[in-house]
N, C-alpha and C. Protein backbone atom coordinates (compact mmCIF):
# COMPACT_ATOMS: atom_id res chain seq x y z
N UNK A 1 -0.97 -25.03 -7.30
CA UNK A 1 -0.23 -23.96 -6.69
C UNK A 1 -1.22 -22.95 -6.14
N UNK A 2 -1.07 -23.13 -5.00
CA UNK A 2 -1.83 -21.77 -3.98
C UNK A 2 -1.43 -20.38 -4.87
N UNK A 3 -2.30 -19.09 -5.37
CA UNK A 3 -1.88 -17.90 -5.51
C UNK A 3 -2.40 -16.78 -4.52
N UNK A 4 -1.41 -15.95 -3.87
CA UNK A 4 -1.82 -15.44 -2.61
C UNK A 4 -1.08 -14.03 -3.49
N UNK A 5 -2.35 -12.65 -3.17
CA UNK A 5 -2.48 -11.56 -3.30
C UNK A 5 -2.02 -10.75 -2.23
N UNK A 6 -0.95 -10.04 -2.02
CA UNK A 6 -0.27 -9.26 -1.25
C UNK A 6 -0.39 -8.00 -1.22
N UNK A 7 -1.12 -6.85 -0.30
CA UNK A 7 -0.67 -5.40 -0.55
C UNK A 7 0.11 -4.87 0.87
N UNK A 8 1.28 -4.02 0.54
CA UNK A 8 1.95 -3.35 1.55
C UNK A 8 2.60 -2.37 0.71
N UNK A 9 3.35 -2.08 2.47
CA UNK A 9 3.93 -0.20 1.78
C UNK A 9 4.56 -0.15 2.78
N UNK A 10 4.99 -1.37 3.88
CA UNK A 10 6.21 -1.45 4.75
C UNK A 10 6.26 -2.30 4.80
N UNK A 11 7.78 -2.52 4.93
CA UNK A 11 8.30 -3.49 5.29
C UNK A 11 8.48 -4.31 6.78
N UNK A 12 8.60 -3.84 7.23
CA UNK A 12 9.00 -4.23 8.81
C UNK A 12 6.88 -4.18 9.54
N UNK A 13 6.01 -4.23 8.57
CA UNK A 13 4.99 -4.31 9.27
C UNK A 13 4.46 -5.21 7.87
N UNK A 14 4.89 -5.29 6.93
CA UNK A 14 4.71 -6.48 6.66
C UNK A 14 4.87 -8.06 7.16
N UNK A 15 6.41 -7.64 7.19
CA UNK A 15 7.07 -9.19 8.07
C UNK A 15 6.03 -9.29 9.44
N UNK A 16 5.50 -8.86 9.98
CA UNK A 16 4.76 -9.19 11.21
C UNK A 16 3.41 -9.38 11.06
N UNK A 17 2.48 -9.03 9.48
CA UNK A 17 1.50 -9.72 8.93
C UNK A 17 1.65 -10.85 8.38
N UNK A 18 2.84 -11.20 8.05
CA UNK A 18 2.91 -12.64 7.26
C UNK A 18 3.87 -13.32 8.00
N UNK A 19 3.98 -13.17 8.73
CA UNK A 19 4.77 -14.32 10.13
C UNK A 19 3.90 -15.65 9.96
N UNK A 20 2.98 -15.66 10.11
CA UNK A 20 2.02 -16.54 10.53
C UNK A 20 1.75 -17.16 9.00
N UNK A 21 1.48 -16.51 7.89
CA UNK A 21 1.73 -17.09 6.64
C UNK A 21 2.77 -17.93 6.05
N UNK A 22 3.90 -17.47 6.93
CA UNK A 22 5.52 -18.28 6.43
C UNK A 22 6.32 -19.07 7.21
N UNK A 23 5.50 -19.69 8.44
CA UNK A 23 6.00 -20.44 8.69
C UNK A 23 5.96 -22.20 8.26
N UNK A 24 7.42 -22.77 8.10
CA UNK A 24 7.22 -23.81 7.36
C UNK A 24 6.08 -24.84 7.36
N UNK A 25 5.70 -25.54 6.80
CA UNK A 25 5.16 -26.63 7.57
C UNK A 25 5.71 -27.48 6.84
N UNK A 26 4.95 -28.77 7.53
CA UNK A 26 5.83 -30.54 7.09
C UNK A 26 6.09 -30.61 5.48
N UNK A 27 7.28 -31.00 5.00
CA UNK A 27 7.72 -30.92 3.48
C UNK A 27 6.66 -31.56 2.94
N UNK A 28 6.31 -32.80 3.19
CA UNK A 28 4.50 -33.17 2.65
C UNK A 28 4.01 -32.55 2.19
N UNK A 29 3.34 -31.98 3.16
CA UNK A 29 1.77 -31.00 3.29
C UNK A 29 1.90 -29.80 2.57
N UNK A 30 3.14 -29.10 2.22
CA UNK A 30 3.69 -27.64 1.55
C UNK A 30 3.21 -27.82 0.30
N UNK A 31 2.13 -27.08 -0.13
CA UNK A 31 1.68 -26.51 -1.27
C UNK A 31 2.83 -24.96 -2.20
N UNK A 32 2.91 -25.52 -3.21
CA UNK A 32 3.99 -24.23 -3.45
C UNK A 32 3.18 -22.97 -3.61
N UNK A 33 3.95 -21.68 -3.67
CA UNK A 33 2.73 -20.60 -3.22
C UNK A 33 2.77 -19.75 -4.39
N UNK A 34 2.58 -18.99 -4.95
CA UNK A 34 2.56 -17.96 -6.19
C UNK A 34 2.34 -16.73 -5.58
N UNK A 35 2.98 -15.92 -4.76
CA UNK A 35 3.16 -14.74 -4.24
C UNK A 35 2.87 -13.39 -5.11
N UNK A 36 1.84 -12.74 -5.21
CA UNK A 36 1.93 -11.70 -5.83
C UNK A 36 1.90 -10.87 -5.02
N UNK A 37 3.22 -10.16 -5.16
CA UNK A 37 3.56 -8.88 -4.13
C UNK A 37 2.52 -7.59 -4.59
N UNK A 38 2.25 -6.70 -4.01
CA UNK A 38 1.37 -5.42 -4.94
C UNK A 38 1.97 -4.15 -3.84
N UNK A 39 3.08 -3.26 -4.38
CA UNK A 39 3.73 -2.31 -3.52
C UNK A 39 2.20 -0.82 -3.72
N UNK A 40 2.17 -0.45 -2.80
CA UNK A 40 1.25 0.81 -2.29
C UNK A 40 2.19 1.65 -2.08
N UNK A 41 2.76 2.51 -3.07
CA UNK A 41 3.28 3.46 -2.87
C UNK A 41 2.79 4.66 -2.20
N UNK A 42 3.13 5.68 -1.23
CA UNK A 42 2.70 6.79 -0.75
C UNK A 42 1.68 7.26 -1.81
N UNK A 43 0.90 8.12 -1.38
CA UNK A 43 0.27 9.20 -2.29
C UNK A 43 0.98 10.37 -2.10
N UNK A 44 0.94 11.26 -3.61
CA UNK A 44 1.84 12.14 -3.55
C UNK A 44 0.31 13.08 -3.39
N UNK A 45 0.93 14.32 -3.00
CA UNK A 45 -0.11 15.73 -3.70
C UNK A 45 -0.21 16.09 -4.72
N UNK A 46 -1.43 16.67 -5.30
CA UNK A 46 -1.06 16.67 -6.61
C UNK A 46 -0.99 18.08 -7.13
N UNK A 47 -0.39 19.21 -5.74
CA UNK A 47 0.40 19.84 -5.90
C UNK A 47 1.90 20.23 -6.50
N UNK A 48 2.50 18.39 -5.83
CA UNK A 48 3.70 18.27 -6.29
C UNK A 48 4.19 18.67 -7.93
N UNK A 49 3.19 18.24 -8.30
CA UNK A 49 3.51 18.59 -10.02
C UNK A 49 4.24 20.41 -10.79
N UNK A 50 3.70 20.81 -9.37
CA UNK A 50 4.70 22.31 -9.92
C UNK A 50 6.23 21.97 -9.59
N UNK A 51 6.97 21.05 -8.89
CA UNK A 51 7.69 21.24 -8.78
C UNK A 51 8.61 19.86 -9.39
N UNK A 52 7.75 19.12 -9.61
CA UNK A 52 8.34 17.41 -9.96
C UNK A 52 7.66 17.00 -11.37
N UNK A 53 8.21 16.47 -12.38
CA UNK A 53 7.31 15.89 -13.50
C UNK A 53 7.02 15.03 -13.38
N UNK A 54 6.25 14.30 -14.00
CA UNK A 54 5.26 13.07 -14.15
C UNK A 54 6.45 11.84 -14.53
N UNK A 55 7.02 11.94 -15.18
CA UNK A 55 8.17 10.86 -15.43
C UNK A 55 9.16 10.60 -13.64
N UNK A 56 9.18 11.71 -13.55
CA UNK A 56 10.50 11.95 -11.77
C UNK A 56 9.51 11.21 -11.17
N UNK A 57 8.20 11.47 -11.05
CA UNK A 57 6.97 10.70 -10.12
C UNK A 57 7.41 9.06 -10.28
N UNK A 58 7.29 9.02 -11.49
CA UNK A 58 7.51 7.83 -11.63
C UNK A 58 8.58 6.92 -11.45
N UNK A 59 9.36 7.42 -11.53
CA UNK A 59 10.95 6.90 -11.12
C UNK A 59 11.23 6.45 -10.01
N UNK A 60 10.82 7.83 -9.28
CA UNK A 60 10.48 7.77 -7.88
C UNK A 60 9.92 6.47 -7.10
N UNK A 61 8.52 6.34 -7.97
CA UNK A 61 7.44 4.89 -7.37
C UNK A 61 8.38 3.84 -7.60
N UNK A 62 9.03 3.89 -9.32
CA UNK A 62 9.54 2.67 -9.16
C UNK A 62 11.25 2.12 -8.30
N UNK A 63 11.37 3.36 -8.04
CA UNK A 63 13.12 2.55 -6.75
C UNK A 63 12.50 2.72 -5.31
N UNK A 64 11.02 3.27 -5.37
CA UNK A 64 10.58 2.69 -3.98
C UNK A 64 10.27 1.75 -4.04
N UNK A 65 9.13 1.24 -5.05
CA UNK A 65 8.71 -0.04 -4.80
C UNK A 65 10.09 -1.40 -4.97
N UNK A 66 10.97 -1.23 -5.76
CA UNK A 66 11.93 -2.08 -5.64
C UNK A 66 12.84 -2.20 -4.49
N UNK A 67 13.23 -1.14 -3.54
CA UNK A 67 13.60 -1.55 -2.25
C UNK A 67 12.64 -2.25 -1.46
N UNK A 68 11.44 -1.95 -1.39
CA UNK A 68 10.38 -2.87 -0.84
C UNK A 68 10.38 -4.06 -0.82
N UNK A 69 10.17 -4.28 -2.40
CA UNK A 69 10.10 -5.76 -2.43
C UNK A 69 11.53 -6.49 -2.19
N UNK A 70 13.12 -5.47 -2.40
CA UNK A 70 13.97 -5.72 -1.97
C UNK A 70 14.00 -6.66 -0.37
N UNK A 71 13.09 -5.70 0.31
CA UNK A 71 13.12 -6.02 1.68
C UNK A 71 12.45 -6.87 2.63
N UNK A 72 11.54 -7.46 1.46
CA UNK A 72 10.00 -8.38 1.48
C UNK A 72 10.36 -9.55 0.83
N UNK A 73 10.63 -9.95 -0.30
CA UNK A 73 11.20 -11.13 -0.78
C UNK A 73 11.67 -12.00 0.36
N UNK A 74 12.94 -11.66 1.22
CA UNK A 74 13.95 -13.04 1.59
C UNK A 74 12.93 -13.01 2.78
N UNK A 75 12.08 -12.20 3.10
CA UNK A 75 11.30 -13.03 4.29
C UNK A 75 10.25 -14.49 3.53
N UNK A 76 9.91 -14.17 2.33
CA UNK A 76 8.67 -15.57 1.97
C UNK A 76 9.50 -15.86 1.01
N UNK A 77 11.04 -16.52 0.57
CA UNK A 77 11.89 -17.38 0.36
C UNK A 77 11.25 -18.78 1.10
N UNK A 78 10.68 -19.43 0.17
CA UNK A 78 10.70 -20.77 0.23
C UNK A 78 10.79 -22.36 -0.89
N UNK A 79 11.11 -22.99 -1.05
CA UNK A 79 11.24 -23.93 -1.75
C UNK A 79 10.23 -23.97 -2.70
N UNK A 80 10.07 -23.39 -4.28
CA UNK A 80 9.19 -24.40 -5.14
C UNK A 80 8.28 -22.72 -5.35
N UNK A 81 8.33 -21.58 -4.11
CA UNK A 81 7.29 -20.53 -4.53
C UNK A 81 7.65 -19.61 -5.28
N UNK A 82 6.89 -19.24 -6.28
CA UNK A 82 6.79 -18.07 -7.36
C UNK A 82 6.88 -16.85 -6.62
N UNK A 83 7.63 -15.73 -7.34
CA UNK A 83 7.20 -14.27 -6.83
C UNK A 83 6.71 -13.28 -8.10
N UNK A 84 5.72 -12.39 -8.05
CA UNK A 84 5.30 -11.78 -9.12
C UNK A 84 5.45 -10.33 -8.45
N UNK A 85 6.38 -9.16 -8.81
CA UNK A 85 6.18 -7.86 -7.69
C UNK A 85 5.70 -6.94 -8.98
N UNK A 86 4.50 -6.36 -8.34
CA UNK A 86 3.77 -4.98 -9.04
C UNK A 86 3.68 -4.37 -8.33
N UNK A 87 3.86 -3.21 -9.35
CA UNK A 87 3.69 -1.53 -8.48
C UNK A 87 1.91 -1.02 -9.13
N UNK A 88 1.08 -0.95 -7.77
CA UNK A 88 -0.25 -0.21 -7.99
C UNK A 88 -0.10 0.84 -8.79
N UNK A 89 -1.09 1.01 -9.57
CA UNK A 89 -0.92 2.38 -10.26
C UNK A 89 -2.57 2.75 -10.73
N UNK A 90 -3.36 1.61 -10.39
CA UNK A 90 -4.67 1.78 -10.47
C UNK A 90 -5.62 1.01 -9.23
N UNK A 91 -6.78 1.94 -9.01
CA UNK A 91 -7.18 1.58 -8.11
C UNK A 91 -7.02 0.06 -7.65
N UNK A 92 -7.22 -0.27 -6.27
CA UNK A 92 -7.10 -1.88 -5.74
C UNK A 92 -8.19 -2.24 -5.93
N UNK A 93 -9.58 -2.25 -6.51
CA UNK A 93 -10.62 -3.32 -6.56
C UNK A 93 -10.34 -3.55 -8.12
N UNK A 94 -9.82 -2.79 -9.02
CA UNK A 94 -9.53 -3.01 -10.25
C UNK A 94 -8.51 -3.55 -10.45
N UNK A 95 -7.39 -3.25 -9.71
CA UNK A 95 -6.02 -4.02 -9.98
C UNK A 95 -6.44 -5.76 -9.42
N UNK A 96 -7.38 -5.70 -8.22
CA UNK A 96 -7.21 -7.24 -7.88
C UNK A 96 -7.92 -7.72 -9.02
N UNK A 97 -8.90 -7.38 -9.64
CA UNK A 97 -9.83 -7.75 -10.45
C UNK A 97 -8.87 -8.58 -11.64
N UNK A 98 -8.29 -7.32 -12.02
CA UNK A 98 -7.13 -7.60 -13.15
C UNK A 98 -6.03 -8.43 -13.01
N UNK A 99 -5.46 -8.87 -11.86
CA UNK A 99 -4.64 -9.90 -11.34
C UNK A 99 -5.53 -11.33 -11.24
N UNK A 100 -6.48 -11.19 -10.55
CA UNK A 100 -7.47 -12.57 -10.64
C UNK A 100 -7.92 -12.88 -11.83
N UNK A 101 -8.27 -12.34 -13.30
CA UNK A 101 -8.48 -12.41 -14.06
C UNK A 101 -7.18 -13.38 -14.83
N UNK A 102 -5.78 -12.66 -14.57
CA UNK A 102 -4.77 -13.06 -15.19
C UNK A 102 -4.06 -14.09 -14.58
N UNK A 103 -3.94 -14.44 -13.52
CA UNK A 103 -4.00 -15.59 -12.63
C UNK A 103 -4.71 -16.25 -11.70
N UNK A 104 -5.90 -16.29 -12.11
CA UNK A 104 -6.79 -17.49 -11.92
C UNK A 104 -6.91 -17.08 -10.19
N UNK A 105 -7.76 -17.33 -9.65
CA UNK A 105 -8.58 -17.41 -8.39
C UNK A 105 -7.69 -17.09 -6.96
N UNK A 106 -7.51 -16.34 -6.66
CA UNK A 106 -6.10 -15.77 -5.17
C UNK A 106 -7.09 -15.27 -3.94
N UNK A 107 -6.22 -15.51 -3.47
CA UNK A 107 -6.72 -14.74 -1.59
C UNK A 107 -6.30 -13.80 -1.38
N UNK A 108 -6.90 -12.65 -1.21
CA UNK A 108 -6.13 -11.53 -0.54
C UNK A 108 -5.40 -11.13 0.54
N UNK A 109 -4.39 -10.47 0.51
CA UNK A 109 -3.96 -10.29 2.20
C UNK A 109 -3.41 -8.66 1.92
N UNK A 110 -4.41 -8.08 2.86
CA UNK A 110 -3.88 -6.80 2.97
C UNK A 110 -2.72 -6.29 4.24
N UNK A 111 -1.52 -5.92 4.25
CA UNK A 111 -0.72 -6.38 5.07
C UNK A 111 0.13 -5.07 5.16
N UNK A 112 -0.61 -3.59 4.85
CA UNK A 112 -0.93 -2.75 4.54
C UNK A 112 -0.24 -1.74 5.81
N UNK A 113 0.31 -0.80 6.55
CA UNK A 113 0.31 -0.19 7.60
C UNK A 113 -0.73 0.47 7.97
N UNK A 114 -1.80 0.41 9.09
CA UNK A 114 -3.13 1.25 9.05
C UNK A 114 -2.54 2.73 8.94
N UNK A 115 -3.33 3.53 8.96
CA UNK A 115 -3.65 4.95 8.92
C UNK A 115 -3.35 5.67 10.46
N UNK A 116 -2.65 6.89 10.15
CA UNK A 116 -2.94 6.63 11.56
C UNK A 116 -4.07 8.19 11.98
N UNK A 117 -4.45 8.32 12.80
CA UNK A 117 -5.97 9.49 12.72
C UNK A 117 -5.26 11.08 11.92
N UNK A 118 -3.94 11.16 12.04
CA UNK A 118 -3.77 12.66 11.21
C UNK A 118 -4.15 12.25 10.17
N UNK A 119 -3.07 11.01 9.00
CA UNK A 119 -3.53 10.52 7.53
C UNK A 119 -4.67 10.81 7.18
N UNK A 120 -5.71 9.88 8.43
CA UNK A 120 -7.36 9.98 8.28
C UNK A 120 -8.12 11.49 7.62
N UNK A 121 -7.53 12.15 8.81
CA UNK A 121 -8.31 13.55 8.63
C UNK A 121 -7.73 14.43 7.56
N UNK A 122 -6.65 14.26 7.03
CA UNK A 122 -6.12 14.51 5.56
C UNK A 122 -7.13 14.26 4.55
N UNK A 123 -7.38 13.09 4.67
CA UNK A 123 -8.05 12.24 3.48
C UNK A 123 -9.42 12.61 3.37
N UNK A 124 -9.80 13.21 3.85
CA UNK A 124 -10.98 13.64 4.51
C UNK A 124 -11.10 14.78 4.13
N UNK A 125 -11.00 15.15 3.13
CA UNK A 125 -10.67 16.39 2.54
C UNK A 125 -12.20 17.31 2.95
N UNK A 126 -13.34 17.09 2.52
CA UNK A 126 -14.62 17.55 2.44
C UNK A 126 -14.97 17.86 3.98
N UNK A 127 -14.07 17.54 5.16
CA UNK A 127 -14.25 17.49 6.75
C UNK A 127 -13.44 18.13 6.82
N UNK A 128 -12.94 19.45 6.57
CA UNK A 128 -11.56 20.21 7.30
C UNK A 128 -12.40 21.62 6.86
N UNK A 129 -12.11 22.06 8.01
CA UNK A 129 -12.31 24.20 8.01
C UNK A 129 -11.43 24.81 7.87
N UNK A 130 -11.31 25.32 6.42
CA UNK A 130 -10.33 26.16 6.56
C UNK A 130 -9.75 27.36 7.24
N UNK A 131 -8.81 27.42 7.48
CA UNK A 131 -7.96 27.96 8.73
C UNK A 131 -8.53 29.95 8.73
N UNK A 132 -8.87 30.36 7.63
CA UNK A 132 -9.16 32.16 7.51
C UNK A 132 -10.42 31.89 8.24
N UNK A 133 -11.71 30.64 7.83
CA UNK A 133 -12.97 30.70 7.87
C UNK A 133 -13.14 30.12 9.68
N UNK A 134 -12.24 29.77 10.17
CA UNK A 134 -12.25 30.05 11.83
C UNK A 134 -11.63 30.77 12.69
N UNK A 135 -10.31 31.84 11.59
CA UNK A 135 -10.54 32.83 11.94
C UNK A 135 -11.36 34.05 12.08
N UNK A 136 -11.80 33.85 11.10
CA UNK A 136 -13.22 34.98 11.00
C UNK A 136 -13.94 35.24 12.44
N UNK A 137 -14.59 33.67 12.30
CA UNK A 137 -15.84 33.32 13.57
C UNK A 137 -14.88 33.33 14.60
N UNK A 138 -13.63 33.16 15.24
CA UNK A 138 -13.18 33.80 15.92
C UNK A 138 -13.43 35.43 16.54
N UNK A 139 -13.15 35.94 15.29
CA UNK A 139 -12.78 37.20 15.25
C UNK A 139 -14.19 37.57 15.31
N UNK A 140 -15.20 37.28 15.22
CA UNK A 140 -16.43 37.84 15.25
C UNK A 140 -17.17 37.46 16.69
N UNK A 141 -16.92 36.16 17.68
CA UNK A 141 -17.07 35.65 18.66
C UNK A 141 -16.41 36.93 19.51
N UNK A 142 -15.30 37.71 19.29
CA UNK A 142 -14.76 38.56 20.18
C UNK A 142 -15.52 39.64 19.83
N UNK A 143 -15.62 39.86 18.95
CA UNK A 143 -16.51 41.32 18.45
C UNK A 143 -18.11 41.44 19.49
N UNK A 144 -18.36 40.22 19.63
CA UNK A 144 -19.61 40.70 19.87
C UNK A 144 -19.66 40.57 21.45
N UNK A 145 -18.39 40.14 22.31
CA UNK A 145 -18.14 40.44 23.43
C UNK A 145 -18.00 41.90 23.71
């Protein structure tokens, strides 16, 4: 049994990474597959915590990640294949680590929605000016006009 490592966090851009993974081939040749789904839930802020508890967080991850895989499953419905769905909750070089460990040797497929450049510059925390400290140099650029 093929075991194939899955990460996403959409649906509808999943199905268009694994198109090419699910299409049938000759009943012969079909190796059955062992699907381990791995849902990427949003990142929250970790601001949120003044206003949400750590349990609501969690609740939260888990009826997202179950519509997901809700919505991911009947696309890789096939004869004879396993599905395993986890919700990340620790980093991905450790979680794959810990999945390959527990089922034996998999391929990855990251199938993931890219970033798109706002996300980027979010994440990027150590690259942003804060908004008083260009007002200042503003305000001092006019001064010395």
């Amino acid at each position: 049994m093929e075991t194939i490592i899955v990460y996403l966090d959409d649906a509808a851009h999943a199905a268009q990474g694994l198109a090419a993974m699910t299409h049938p081939a000759p009943p012969a040749r079909r190796v059955p597959r062992h699907w381990i789904l791995v849902a990427c839930a949003p990142r929250m802020t970790h601001r949120i915590s003044k206003w949400v508890s750590h349990r609501t967080r969690e609740n939260w991850r888990e009826r997202w990640g179950g519509k997901l895989f809700d919505q991911v499953l009947p696309l890789l419905q096939a004869e004879g294949d396993r599905f395993t769905p986890v919700l990340a909750k620790v980093p991905l070089p450790e979680l794959t680590r810990n999945l390959q460990t527990e089922f034996g040797p998999a391929s990855v497929v990251d199938v993931r929605r890219p970033k798109s450049e706002g996300e980027r510059a979010a994440d990027d925390s150590g690259q942003r000016w804060p908004g008083p400290l260009l007002g200042l140099g503003a305000a001092l650029l006019l001064a010395c006009d």
